[in-house]
C-alpha atoms as a PDB file:
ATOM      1  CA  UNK A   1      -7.589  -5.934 -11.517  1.00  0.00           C
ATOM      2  CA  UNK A   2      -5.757  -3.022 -12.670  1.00  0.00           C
ATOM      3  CA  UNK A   3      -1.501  -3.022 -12.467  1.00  0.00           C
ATOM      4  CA  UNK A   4       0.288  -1.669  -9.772  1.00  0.00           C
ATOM      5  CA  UNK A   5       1.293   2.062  -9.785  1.00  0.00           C
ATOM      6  CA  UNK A   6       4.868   2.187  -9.357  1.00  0.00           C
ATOM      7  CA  UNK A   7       6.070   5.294  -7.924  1.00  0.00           C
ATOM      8  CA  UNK A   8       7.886   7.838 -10.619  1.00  0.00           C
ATOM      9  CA  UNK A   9       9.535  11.662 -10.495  1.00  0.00           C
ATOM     10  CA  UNK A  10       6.850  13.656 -11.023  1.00  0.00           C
ATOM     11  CA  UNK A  11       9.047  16.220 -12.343  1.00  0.00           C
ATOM     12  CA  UNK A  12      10.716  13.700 -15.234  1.00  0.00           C
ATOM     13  CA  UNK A  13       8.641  10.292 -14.566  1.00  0.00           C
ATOM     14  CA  UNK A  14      11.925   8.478 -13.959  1.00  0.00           C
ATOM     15  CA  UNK A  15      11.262   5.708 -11.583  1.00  0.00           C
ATOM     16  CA  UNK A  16      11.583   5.840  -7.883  1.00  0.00           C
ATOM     17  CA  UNK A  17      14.511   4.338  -6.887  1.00  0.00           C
ATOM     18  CA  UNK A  18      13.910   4.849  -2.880  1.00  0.00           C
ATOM     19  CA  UNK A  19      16.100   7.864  -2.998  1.00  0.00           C
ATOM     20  CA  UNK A  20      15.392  10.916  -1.395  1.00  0.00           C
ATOM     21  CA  UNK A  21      16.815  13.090  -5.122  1.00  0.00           C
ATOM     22  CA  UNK A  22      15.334  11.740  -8.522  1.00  0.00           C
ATOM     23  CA  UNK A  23      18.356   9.822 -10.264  1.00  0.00           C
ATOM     24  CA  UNK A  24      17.981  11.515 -13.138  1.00  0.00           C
ATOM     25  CA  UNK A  25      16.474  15.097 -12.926  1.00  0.00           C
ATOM     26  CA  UNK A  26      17.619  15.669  -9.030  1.00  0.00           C
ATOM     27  CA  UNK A  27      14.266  16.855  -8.186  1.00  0.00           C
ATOM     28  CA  UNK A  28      13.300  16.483  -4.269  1.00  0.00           C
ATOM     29  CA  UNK A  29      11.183  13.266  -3.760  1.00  0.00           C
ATOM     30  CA  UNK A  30      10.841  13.300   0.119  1.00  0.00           C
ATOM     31  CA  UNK A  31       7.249  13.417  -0.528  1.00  0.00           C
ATOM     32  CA  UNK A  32       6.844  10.638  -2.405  1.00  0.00           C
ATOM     33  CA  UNK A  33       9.042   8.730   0.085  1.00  0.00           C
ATOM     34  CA  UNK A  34       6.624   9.921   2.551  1.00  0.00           C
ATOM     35  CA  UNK A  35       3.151   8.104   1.348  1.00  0.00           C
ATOM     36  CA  UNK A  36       5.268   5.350   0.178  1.00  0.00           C
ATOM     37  CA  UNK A  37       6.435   4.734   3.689  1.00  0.00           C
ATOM     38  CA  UNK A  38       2.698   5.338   5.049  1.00  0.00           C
ATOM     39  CA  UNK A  39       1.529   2.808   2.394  1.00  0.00           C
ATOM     40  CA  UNK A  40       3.636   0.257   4.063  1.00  0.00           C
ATOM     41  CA  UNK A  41       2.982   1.011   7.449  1.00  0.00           C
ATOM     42  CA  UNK A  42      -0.762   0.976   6.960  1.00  0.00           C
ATOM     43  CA  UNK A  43      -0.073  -2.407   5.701  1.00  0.00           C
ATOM     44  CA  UNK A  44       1.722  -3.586   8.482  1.00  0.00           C
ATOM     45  CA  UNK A  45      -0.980  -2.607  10.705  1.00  0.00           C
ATOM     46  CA  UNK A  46      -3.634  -4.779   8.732  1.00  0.00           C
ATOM     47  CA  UNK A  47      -0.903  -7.577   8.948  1.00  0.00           C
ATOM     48  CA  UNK A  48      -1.740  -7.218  12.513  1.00  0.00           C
ATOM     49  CA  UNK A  49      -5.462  -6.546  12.388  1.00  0.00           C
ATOM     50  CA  UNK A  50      -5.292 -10.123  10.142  1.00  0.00           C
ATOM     51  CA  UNK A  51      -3.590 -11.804  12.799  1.00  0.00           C
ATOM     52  CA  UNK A  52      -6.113 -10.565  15.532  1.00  0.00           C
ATOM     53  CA  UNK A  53      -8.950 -11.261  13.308  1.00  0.00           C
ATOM     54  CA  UNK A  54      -9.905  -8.066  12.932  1.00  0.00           C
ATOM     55  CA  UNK A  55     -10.596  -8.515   8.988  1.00  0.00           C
ATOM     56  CA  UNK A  56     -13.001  -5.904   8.661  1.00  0.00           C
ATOM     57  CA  UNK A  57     -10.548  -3.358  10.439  1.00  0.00           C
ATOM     58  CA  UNK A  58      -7.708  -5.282   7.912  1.00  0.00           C
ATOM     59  CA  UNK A  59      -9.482  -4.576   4.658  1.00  0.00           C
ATOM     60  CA  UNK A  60     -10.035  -0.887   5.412  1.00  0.00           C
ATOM     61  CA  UNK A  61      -6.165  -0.316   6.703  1.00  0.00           C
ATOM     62  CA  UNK A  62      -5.095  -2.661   3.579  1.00  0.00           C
ATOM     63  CA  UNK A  63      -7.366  -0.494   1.354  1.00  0.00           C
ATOM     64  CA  UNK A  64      -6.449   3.069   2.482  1.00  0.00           C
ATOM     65  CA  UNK A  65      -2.716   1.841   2.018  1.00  0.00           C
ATOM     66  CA  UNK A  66      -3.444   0.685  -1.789  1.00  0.00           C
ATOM     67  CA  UNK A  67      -5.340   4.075  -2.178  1.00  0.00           C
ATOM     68  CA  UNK A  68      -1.517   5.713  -1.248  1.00  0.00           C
ATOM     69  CA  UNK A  69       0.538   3.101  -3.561  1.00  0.00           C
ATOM     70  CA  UNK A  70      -1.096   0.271  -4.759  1.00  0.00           C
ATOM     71  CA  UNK A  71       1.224  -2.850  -5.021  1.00  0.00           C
ATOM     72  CA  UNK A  72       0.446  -6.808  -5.409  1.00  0.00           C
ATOM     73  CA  UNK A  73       0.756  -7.759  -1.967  1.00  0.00           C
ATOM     74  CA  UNK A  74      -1.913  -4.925  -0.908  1.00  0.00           C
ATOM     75  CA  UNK A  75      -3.910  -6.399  -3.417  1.00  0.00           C
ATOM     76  CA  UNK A  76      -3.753  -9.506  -1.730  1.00  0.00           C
ATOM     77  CA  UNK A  77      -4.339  -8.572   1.941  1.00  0.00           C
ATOM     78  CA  UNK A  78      -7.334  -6.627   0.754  1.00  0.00           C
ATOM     79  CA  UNK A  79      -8.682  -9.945  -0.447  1.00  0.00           C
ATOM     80  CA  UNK A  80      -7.414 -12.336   2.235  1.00  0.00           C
ATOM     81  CA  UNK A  81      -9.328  -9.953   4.659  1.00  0.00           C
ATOM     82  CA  UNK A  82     -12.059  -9.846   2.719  1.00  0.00           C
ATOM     83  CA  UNK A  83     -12.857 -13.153   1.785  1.00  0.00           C
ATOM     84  CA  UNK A  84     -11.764 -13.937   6.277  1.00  0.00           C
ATOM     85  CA  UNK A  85     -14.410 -11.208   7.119  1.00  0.00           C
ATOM     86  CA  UNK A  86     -16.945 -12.913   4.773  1.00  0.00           C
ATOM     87  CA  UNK A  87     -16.520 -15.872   6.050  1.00  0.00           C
ATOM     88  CA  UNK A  88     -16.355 -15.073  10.144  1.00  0.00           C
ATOM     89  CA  UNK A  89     -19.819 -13.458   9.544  1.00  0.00           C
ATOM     90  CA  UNK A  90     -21.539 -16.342   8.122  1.00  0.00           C
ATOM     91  CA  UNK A  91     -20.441 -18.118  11.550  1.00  0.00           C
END
């Protein structure tokens, strides 16, 4: 498994603090808040494809959202579905 990408300036590399201006080179990160907020609600929505146990629908919402920022949690729904959708085909 690789380490999660934390989100940094790409202007300076200064790490993103959630602010809409880089802390320390003022450059405009509304972008990066942008996929950063679509990460997490892609992940939201395959917390709720989990709970309807849609876990192949859950793996490929949890997947697109680690393709945008890829975190440890993601990581973890990705599996969780996987390992559910494994397991409610063999039934």
């Amino acid at each position: 498994m690789t380490a999660p990408v934390n989100p940094k300036c790409p202007v300076c590399k200064a790490r993103f603090r959630g602010q809409r201006q880089c802390s320390r080179c003022g450059a405009d990160l509304s972008q990066l808040m942008r996929v950063v907020a679509g990460a997490s609600q892609l992940r939201r929505q395959a917390r709720q494809a989990l709970c309807e146990a849609r876990y192949s629908s859950a793996y490929e919402l949890a997947a697109e959202a680690q393709n945008l920022h890829d975190t440890a949690l993601g990581r973890k729904m990705m599996l969780i579905a996987q390992v559910l959708d494994m397991v409610s085909v063999r039934r």
